[in-house]
Every structure is written in structure tokens, then in C-alpha cells.
C-alpha atoms as a PDB file:
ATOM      1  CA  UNK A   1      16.229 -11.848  -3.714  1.00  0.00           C
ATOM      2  CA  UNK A   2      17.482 -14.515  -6.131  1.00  0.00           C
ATOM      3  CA  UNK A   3      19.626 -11.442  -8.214  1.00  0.00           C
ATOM      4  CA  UNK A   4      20.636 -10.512  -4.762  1.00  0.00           C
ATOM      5  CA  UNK A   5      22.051 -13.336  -3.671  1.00  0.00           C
ATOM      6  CA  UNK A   6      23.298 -14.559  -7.221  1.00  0.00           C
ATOM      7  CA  UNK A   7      25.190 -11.108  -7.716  1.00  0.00           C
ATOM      8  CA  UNK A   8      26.554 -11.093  -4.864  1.00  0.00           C
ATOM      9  CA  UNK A   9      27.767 -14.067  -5.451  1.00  0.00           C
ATOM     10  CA  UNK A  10      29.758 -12.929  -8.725  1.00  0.00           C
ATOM     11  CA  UNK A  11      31.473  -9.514  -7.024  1.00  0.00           C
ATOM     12  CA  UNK A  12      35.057  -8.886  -6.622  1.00  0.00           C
ATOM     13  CA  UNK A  13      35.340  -6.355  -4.046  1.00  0.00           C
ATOM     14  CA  UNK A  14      39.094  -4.314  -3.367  1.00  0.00           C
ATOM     15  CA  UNK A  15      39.501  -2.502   0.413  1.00  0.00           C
ATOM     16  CA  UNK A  16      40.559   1.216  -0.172  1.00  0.00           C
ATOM     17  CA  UNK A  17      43.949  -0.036   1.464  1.00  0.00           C
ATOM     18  CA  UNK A  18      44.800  -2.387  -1.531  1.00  0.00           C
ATOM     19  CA  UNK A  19      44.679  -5.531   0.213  1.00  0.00           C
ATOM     20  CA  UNK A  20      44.015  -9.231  -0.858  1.00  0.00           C
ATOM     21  CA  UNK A  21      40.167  -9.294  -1.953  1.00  0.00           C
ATOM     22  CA  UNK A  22      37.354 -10.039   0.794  1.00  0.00           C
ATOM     23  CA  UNK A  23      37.413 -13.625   1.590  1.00  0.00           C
ATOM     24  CA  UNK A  24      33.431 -13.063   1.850  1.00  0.00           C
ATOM     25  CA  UNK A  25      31.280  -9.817   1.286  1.00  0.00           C
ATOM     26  CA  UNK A  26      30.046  -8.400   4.647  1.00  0.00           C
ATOM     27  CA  UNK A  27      26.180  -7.897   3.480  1.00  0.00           C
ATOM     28  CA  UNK A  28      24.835  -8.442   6.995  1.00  0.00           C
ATOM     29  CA  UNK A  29      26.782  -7.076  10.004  1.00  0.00           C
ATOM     30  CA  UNK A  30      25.752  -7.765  13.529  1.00  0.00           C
ATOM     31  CA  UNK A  31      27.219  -5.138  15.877  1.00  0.00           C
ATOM     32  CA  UNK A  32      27.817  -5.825  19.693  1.00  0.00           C
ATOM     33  CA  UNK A  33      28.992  -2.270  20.336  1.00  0.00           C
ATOM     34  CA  UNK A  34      29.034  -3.388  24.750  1.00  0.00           C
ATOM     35  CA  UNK A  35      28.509  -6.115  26.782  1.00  0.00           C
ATOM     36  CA  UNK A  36      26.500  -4.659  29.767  1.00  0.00           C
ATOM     37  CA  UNK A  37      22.434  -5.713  29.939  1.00  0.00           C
ATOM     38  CA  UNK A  38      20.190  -4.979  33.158  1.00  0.00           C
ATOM     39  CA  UNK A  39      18.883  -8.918  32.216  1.00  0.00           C
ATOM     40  CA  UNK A  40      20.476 -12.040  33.339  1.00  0.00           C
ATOM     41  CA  UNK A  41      19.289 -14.368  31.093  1.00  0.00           C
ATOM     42  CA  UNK A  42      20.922 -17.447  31.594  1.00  0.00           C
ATOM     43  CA  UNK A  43      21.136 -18.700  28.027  1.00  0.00           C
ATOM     44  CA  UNK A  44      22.858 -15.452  26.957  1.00  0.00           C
ATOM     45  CA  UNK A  45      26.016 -16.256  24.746  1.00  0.00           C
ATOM     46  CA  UNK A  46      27.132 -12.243  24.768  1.00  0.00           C
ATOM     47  CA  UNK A  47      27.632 -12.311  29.029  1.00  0.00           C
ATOM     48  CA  UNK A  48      29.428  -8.812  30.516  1.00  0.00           C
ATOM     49  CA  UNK A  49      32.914  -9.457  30.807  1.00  0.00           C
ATOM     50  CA  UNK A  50      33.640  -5.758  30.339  1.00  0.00           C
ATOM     51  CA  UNK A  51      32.073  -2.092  30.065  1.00  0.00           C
ATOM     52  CA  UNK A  52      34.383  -1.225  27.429  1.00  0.00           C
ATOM     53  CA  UNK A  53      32.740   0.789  24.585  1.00  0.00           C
ATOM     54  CA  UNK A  54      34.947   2.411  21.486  1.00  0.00           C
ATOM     55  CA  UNK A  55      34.753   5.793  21.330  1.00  0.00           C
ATOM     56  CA  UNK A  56      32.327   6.921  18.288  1.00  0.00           C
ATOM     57  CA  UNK A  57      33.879   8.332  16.247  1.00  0.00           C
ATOM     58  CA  UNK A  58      36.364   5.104  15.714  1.00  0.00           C
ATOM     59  CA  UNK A  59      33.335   2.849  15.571  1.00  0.00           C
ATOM     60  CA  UNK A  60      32.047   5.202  12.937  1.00  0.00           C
ATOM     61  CA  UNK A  61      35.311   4.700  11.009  1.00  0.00           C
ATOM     62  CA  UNK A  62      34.808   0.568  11.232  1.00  0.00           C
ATOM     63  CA  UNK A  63      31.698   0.818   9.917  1.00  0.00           C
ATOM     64  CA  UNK A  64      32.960   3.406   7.086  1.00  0.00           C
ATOM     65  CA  UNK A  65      35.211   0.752   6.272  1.00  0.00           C
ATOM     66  CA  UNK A  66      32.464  -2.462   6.453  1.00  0.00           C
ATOM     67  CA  UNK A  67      30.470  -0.379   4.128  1.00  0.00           C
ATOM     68  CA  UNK A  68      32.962   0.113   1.750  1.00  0.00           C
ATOM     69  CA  UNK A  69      33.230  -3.848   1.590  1.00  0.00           C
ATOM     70  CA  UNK A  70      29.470  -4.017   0.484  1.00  0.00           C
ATOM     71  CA  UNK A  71      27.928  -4.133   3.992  1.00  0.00           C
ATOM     72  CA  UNK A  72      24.407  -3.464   3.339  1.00  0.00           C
ATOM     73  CA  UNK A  73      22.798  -3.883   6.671  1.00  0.00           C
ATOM     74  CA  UNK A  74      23.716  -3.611  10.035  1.00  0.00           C
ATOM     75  CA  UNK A  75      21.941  -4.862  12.885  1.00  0.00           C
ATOM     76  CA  UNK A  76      23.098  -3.895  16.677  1.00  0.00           C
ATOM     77  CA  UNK A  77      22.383  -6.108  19.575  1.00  0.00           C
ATOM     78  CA  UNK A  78      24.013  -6.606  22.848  1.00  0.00           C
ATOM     79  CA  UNK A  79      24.488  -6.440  25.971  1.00  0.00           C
ATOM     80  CA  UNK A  80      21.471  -3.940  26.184  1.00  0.00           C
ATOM     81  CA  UNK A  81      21.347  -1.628  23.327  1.00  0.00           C
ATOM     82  CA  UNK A  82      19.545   0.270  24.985  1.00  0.00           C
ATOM     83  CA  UNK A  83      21.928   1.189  28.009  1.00  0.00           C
ATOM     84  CA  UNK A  84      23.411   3.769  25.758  1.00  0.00           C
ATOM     85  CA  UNK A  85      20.655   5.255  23.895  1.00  0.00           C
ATOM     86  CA  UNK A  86      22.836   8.143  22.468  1.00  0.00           C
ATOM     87  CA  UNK A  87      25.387   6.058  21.488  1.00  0.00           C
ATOM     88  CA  UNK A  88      23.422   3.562  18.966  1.00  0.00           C
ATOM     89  CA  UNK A  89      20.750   6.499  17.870  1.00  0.00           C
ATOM     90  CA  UNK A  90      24.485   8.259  16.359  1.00  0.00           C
ATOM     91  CA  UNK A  91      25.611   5.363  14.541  1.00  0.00           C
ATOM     92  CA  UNK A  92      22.125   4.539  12.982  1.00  0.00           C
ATOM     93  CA  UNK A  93      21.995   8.041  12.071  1.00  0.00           C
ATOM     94  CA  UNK A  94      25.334   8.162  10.923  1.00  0.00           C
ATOM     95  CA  UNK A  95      24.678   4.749   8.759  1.00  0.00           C
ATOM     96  CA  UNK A  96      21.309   6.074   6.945  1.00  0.00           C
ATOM     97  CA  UNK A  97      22.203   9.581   6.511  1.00  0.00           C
ATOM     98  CA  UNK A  98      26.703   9.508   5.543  1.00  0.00           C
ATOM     99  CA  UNK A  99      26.705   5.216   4.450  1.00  0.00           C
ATOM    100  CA  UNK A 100      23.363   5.428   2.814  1.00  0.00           C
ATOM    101  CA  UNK A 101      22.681   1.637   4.327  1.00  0.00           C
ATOM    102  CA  UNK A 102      19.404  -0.295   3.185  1.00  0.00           C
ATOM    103  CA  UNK A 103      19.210  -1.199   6.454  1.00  0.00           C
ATOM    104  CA  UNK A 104      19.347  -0.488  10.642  1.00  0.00           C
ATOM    105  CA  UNK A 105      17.881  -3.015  12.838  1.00  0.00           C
ATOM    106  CA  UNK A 106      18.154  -3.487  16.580  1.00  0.00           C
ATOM    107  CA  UNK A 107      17.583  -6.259  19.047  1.00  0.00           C
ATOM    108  CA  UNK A 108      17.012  -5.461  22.570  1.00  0.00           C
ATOM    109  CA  UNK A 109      15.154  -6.279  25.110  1.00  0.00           C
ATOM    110  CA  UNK A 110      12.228  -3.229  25.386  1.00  0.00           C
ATOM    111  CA  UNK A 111      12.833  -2.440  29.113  1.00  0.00           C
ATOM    112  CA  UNK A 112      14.642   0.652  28.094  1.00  0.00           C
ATOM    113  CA  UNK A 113      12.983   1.940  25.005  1.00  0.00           C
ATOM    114  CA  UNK A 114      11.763   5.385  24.963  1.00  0.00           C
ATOM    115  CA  UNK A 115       9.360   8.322  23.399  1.00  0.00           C
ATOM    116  CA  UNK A 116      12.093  10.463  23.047  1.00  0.00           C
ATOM    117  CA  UNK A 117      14.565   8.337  22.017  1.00  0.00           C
ATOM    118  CA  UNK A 118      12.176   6.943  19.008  1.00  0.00           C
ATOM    119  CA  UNK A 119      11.159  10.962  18.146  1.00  0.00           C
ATOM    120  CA  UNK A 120      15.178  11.484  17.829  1.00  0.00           C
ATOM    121  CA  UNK A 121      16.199   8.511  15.999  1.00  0.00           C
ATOM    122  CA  UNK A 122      13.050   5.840  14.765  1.00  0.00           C
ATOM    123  CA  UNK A 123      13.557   7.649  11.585  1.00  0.00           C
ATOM    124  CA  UNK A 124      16.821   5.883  11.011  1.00  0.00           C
ATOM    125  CA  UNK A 125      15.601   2.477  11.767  1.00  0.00           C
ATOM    126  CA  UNK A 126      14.175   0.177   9.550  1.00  0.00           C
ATOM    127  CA  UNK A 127      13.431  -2.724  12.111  1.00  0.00           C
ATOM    128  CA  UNK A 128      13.320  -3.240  15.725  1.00  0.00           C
ATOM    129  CA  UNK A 129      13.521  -6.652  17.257  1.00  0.00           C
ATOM    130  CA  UNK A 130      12.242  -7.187  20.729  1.00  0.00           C
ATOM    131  CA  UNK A 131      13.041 -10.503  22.322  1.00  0.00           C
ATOM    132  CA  UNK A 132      10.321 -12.292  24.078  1.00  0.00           C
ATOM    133  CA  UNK A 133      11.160 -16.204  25.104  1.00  0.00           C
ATOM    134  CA  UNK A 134       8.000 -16.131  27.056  1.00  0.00           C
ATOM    135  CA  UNK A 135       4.552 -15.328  27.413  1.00  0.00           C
ATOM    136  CA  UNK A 136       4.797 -16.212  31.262  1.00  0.00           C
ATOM    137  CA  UNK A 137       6.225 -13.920  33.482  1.00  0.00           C
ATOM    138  CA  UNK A 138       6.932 -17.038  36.388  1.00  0.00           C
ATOM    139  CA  UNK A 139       8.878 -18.003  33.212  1.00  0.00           C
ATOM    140  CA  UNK A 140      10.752 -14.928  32.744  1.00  0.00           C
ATOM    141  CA  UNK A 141      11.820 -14.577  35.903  1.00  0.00           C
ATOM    142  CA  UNK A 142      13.043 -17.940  36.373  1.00  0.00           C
ATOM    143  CA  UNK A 143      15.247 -17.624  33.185  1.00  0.00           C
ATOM    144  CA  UNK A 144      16.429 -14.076  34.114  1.00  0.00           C
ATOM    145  CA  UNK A 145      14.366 -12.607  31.383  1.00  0.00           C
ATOM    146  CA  UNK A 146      13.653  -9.675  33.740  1.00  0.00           C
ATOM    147  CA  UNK A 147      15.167  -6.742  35.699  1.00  0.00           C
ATOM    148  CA  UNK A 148      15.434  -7.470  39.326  1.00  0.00           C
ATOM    149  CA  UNK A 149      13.100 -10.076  39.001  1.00  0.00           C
ATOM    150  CA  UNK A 150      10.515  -7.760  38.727  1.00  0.00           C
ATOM    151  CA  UNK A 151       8.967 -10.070  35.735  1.00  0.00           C
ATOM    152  CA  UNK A 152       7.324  -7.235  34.028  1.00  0.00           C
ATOM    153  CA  UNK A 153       8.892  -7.863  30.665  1.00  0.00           C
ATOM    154  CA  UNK A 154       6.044  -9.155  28.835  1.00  0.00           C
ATOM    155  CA  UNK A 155       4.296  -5.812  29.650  1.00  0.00           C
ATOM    156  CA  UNK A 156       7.179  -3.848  28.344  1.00  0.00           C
ATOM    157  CA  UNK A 157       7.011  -6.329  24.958  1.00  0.00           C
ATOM    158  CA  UNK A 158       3.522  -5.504  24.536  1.00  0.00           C
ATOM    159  CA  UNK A 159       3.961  -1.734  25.051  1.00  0.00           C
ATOM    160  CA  UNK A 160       6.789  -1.042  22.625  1.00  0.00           C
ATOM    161  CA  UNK A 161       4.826  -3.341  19.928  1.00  0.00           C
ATOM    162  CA  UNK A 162       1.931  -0.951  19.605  1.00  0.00           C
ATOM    163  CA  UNK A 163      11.647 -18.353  27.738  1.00  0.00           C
ATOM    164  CA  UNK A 164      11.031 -20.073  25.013  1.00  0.00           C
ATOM    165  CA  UNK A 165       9.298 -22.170  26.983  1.00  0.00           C
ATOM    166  CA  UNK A 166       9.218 -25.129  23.887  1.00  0.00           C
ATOM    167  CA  UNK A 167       5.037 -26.344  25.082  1.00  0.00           C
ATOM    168  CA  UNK A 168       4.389 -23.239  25.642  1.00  0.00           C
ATOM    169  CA  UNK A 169       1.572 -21.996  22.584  1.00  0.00           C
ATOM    170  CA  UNK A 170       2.539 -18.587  21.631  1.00  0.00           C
ATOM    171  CA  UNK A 171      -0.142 -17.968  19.104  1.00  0.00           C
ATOM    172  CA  UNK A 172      -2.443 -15.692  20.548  1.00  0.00           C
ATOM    173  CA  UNK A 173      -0.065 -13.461  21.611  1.00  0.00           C
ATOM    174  CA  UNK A 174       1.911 -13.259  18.784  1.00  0.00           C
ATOM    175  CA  UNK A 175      -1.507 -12.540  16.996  1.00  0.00           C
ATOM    176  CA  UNK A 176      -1.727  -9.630  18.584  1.00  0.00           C
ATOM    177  CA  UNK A 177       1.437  -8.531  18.428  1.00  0.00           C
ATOM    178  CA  UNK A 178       1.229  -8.800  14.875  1.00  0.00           C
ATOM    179  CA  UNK A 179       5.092  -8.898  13.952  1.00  0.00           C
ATOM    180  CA  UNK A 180       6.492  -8.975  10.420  1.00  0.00           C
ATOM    181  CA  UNK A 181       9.112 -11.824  11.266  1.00  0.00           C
ATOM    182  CA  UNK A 182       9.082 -13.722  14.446  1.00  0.00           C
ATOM    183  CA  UNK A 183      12.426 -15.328  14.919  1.00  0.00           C
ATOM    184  CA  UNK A 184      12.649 -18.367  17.114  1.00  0.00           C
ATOM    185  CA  UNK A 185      15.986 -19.958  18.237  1.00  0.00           C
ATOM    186  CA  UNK A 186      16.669 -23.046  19.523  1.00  0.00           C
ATOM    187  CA  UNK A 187      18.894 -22.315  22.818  1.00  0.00           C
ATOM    188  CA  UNK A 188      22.929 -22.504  21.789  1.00  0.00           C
ATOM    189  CA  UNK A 189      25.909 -23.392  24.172  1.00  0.00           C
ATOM    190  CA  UNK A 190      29.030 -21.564  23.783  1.00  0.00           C
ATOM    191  CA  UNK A 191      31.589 -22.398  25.698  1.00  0.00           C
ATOM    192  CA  UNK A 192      32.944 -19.474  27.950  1.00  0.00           C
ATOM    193  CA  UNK A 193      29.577 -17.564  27.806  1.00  0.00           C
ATOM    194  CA  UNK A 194      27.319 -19.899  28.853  1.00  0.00           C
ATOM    195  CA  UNK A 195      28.376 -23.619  30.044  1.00  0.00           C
ATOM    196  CA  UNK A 196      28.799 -22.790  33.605  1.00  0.00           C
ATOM    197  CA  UNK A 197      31.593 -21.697  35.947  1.00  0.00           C
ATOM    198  CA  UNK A 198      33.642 -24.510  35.193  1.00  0.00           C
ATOM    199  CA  UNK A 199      34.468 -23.535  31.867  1.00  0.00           C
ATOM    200  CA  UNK A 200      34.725 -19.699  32.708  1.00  0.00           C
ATOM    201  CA  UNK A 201      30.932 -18.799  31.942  1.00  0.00           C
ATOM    202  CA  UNK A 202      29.134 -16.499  33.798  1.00  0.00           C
ATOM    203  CA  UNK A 203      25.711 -17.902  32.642  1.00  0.00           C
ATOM    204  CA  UNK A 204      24.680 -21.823  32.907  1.00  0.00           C
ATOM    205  CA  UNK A 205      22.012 -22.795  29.772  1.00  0.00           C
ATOM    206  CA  UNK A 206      22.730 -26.211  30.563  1.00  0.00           C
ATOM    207  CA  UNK A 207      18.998 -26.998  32.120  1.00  0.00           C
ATOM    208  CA  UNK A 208      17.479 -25.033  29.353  1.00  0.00           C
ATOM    209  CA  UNK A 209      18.826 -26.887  26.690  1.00  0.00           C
ATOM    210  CA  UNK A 210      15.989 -29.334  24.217  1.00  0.00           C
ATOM    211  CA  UNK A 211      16.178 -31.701  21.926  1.00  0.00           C
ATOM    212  CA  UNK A 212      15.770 -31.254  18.406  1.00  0.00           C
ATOM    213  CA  UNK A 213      12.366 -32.923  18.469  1.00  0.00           C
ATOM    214  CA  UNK A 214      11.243 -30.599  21.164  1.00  0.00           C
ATOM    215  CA  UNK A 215      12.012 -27.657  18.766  1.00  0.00           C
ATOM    216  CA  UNK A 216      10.314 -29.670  16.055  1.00  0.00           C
ATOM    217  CA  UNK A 217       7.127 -29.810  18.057  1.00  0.00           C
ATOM    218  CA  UNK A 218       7.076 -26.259  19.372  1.00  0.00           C
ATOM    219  CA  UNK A 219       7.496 -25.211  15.431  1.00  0.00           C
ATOM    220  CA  UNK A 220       4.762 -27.335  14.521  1.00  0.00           C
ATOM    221  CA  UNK A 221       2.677 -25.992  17.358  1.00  0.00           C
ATOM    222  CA  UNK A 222       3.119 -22.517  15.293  1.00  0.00           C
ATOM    223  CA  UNK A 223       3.333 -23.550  11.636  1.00  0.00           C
ATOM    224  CA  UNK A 224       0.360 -21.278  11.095  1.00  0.00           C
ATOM    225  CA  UNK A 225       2.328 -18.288  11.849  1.00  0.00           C
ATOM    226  CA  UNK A 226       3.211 -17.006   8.540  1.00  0.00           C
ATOM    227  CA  UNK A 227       5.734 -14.343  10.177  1.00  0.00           C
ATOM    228  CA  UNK A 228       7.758 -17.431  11.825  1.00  0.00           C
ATOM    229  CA  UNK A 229      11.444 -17.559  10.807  1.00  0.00           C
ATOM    230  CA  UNK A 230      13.099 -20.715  12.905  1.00  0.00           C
ATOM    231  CA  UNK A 231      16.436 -21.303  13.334  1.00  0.00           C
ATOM    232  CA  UNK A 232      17.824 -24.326  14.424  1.00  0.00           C
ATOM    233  CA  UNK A 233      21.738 -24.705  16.284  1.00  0.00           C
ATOM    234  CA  UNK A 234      22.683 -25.838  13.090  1.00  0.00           C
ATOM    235  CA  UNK A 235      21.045 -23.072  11.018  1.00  0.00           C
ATOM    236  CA  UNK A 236      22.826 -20.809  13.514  1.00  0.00           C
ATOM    237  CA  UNK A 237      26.047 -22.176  13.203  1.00  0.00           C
ATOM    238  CA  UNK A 238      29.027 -19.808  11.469  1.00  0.00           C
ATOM    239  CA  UNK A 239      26.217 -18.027   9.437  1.00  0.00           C
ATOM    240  CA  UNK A 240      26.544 -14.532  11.075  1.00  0.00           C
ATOM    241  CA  UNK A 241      29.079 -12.369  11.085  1.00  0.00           C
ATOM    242  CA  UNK A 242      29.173 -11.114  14.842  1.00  0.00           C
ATOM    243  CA  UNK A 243      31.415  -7.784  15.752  1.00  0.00           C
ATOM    244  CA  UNK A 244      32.397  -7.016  19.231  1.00  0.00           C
ATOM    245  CA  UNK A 245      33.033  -3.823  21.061  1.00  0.00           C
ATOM    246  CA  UNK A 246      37.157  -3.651  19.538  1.00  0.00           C
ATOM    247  CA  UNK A 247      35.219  -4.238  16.461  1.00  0.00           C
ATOM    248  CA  UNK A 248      36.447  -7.910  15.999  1.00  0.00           C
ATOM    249  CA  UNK A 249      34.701 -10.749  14.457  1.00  0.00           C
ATOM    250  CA  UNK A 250      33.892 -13.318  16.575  1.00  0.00           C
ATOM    251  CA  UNK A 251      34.403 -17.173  15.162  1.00  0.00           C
ATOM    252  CA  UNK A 252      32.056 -19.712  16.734  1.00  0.00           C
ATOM    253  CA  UNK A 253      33.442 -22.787  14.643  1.00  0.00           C
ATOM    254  CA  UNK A 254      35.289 -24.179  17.845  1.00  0.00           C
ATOM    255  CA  UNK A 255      31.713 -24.115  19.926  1.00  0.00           C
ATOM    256  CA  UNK A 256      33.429 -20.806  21.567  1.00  0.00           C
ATOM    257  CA  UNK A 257      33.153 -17.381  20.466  1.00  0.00           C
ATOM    258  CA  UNK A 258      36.755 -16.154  19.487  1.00  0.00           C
ATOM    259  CA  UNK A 259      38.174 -12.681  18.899  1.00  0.00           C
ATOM    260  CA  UNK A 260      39.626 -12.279  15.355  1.00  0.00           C
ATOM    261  CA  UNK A 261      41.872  -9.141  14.856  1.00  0.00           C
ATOM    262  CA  UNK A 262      40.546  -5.342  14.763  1.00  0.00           C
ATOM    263  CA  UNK A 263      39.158  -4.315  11.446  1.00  0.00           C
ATOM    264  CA  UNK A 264      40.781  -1.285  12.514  1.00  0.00           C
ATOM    265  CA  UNK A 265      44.085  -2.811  12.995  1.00  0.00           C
ATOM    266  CA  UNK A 266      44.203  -4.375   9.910  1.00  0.00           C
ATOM    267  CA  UNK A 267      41.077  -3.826   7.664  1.00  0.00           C
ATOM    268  CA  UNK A 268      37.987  -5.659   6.944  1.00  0.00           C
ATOM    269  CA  UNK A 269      40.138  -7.997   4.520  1.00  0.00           C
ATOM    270  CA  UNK A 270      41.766  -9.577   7.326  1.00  0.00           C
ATOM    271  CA  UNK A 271      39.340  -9.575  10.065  1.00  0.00           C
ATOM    272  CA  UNK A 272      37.000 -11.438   7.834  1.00  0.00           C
ATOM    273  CA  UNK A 273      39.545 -13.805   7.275  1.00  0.00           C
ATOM    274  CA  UNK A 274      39.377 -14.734  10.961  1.00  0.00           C
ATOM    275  CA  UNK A 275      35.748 -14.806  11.374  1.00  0.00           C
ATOM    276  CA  UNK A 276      34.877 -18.190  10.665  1.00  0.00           C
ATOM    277  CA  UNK A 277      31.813 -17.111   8.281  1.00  0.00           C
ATOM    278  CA  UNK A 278      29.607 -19.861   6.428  1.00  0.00           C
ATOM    279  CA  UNK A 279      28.519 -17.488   3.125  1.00  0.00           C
ATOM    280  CA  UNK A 280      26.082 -19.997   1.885  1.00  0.00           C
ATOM    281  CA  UNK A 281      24.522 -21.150   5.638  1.00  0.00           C
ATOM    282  CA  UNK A 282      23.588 -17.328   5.579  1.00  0.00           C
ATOM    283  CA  UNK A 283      22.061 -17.566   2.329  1.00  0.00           C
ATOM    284  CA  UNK A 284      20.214 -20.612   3.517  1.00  0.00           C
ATOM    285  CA  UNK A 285      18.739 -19.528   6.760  1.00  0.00           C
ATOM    286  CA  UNK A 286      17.332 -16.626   4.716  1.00  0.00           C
ATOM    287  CA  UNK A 287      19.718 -13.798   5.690  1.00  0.00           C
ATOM    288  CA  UNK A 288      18.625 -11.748   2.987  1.00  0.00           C
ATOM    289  CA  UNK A 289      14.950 -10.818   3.181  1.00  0.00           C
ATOM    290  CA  UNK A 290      12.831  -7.767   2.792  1.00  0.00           C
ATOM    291  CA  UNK A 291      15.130  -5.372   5.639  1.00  0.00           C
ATOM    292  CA  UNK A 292      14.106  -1.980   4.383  1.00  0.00           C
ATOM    293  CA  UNK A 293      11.492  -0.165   5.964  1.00  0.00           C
ATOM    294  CA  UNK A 294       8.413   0.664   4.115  1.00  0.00           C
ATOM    295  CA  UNK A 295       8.285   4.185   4.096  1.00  0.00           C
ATOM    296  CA  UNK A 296       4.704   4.601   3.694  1.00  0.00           C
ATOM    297  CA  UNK A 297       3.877   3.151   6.633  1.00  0.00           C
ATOM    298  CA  UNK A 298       5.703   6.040   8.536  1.00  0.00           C
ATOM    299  CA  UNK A 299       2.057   8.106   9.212  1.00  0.00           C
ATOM    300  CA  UNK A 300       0.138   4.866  10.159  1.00  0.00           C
ATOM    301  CA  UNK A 301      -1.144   5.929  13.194  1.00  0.00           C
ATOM    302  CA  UNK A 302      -1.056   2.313  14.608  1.00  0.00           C
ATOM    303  CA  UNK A 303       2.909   2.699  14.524  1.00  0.00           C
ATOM    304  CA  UNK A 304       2.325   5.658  17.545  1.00  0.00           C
ATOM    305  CA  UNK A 305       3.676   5.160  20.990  1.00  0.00           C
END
């Protein structure tokens, strides 16, 4: 990891269009390819203010050009991923099999995950991320952490595996869950996704915000989970680099999210120029870590549905 980073660190990279050279290389992309979810989590800081989607074979060309500017992993969230199963299974296939990436990852929220959808395309993913804030379903229901308040979500976690609540213990569970990282984040506020209605947010994580000390404690709670990977507001802060559905980067450095330009308006020179990207607050929250799937454990029959 050290070479990794230190290399990285040393690279000059050119766009195929001739332009200025990368202001930062794009190792890690995350990928918000739409904004609708069937949650309404009220700490979410990617809310639905549209259904617009690119078509796919212009996303495919953005990420042509992102992997031409050394992007080595991409990682799609959402909105629900999973609302357009087709959609996402095509670009992770397109990404392993044309871009040769090291690695596909996805974060959603398991209520939508199928068989036949990880027959077609689980061969093209190296990780899958399934959030889980709590344990409690009362919880879950009372964040919006479940579809129609049915507050079955911790059943659907659970099934695909094999609110933060901060004094909430999560050990057992995540015992048997057994995950190979376990990333817990401290609740953000961005203004215009999350603040409230005053400020143009369609999601309030005002009440669900905790002190730094309360994270402190509910990491200490768990320090004997050796999968645990915490991250902190200001771990968080300007250390991804976050596309949206027009394939923009999104700069968080004015506690909003703001649009950049189009990569495909004016390459991945220039839209990284507007992202707002912290290249060593990446580094230091452990960006880079082990994101390739191990291939061998493709006929573990514990892996099956």
C-alpha cells in the first residue's frame, strides 16, 4: 500500500485531449449514477431532487475517460442502486471486462438485491456494502431506514450477508455478520440535502446529529472489531471524489454539495479541478486498502444465496 500511495504520488498523468495535467489522480471514484431510493432516511446527504439518469452508453464514455486518468476503482452508491438493476450490472460489467478496473463496489441498501441479479453480474463485483445504522428495527423506522415503514431492513441485511444509534452495542451482530470492513460514519450536515426546509433540504438530520465524544464512545464500545473502519466529519471532509448523474463532481468544501462541470463537457482535467478533492485526507482515512476480490473465495459455499 505504501508503493501505492507513494507512486501515485510521483505520476504525471496527460488526458487523451491534451489538456493541462490532472490536478489530482482519480484512484477512487464514487458514482451516484440517480437520485431516487425507496428509503427516507433522514440523514441522507444524496436526497431525490430528480429521476434523471444518463443514458449508458455516455456514462460508459465518462468512465472510459476517468479510467484513462488512473481511476482504479469505482464504487456506485445512490439514491438506490438497486432501483435500476440493469443499469449498474452494465457498467460493472463494462468496467471489469473493457477498463480492466481492480475494483467494483456498491453501497445500497439490500431491500432490492436479487438471485438473479447476483447470477448475472456478482462476477463483476469485488465488494458489496450494505448499510445498516441499526440493529433495532423501532430504530429504523423512526430514522426512515425502511420502506413504508415496514422496518424489515435488518432482515433484508442479514439475508444478503449470508441508525447508528451511538449506545447502541453492535457487536454481536456484526459477529455474525462477519464483514471484512465495517464502516461507521459519524452523521454529516450538508446544507441543501439535509438541514431542513429552510435551507431547501428535503431531509432534516438536525436531531440526529452527536457530539464528537458520543462517536468516541460508540467506537470504543467496538474497538474489538478488527473489521471497524471509522470515519469521523472531519475524516469525511473533501476526501472523496463524489460524481453525480451529469457525471459532475460534487465539492463539499462550502458545507454544500456543489456541481462542478461535466467531465463530458470538458474532460476529467477540468472537472477535477472543480471538485474540491483533499488527495492526502484520502490517503489518511485509508482510501486505499485491499479492494480486489479474492478470487478463490468464489466456490466457498458460505458466499451462496
Amino acid at each position: 500500500m505504501n508503493w501505492l500511495q507513494s507512486t501515485l504520488g510521483s505520476v504525471k498523468l496527460f488526458n487523451v485531449s491534451g489538456q493541462d495535467s490532472l490536478p489530482v489522480v482519480p484512484v477512487s471514484v464514487n458514482y451516484f449514477p440517480h437520485r431516487k431510493c425507496n428509503y427516507s432516511c433522514d440523514f441522507c446527504f444524496h436526497t431525490t431532487k430528480n429521476l434523471y439518469i444518463l443514458p449508458i452508453d455516455e456514462a460508459k464514455k465518462g468512465l472510459r475517460l476517468l479510467a484513462q486518468a488512473g481511476m482504479k476503482k469505482l464504487n456506485i452508491s445512490g439514491g438506490e442502486p438497486f432501483l435500476k438493476p440493469d443499469f449498474i450490472g452494465e457498467i460493472f460489467r463494462f468496467c471489469k471486462e473493457e477498463l480492466h478496473l481492480e475494483s467494483c463496489s456498491v453501497v445500497n441498501n439490500g431491500s432490492k438485491v436479487t438471485e438473479k441479479w447476483m447470477d448475472t453480474y456478482g462476477r463483476y463485483l469485488d465488494v458489496m456494502a450494505i448499510s445498516c445504522d441499526s440493529f433495532d428495527a423501532d430504530v429504523n423506522v423512526q430514522i426512515g431506514r425502511s420502506e413504508k415503514g415496514t422496518g424489515n431492513h435488518v432482515g433484508r441485511v442479514f439475508q444478503v450477508a449470508e441508525c447508528l444509534n451511538w449506545d447502541e452495542d453492535m457487536s454481536a451482530s456484526i459477529e455474525e455478520l462477519a464483514p471484512f470492513r465495517w464502516k461507521v460514519f459519524q452523521v454529516l450536515l450538508l446544507d441543501s440535502e439535509n438541514t431542513g426546509q429552510e435551507t431547501g433540504s428535503l431531509r432534516d438530520a438536525r436531531k440526529l446529529v452527536i457530539k464528537d465524544e458520543q462517536f468516541k464512545a460508540f467506537l470504543d464500545r467496538h474497538k474489538d472489531q478488527k473489521c471497524l473502519v471509522p470515519e469521523d466529519n472531519q475524516s469525511m471532509k473533501d476526501s472523496y471524489l463524489n460524481l453525480d448523474e451529469e457525471m459532475r463532481f460534487l465539492s463539499c468544501t462550502d458545507g454544500g454539495k456543489t456541481p462542478g462541470r461535466s467531465l463530458l463537457q470538458v474532460g476529467v482535467a477540468l472537472a477535477l479541478a472543480d471538485a474540491g478533492f483533499d488527495e492526502q485526507a484520502f490517503f489518511d482515512r485509508g482510501g486505499v486498502f485491499e479492494w480486489t476480490r479474492d478470487q478463490s473465495s468464489d466456490n466457498d459455499a458460505s458466499l451462496d444465496w
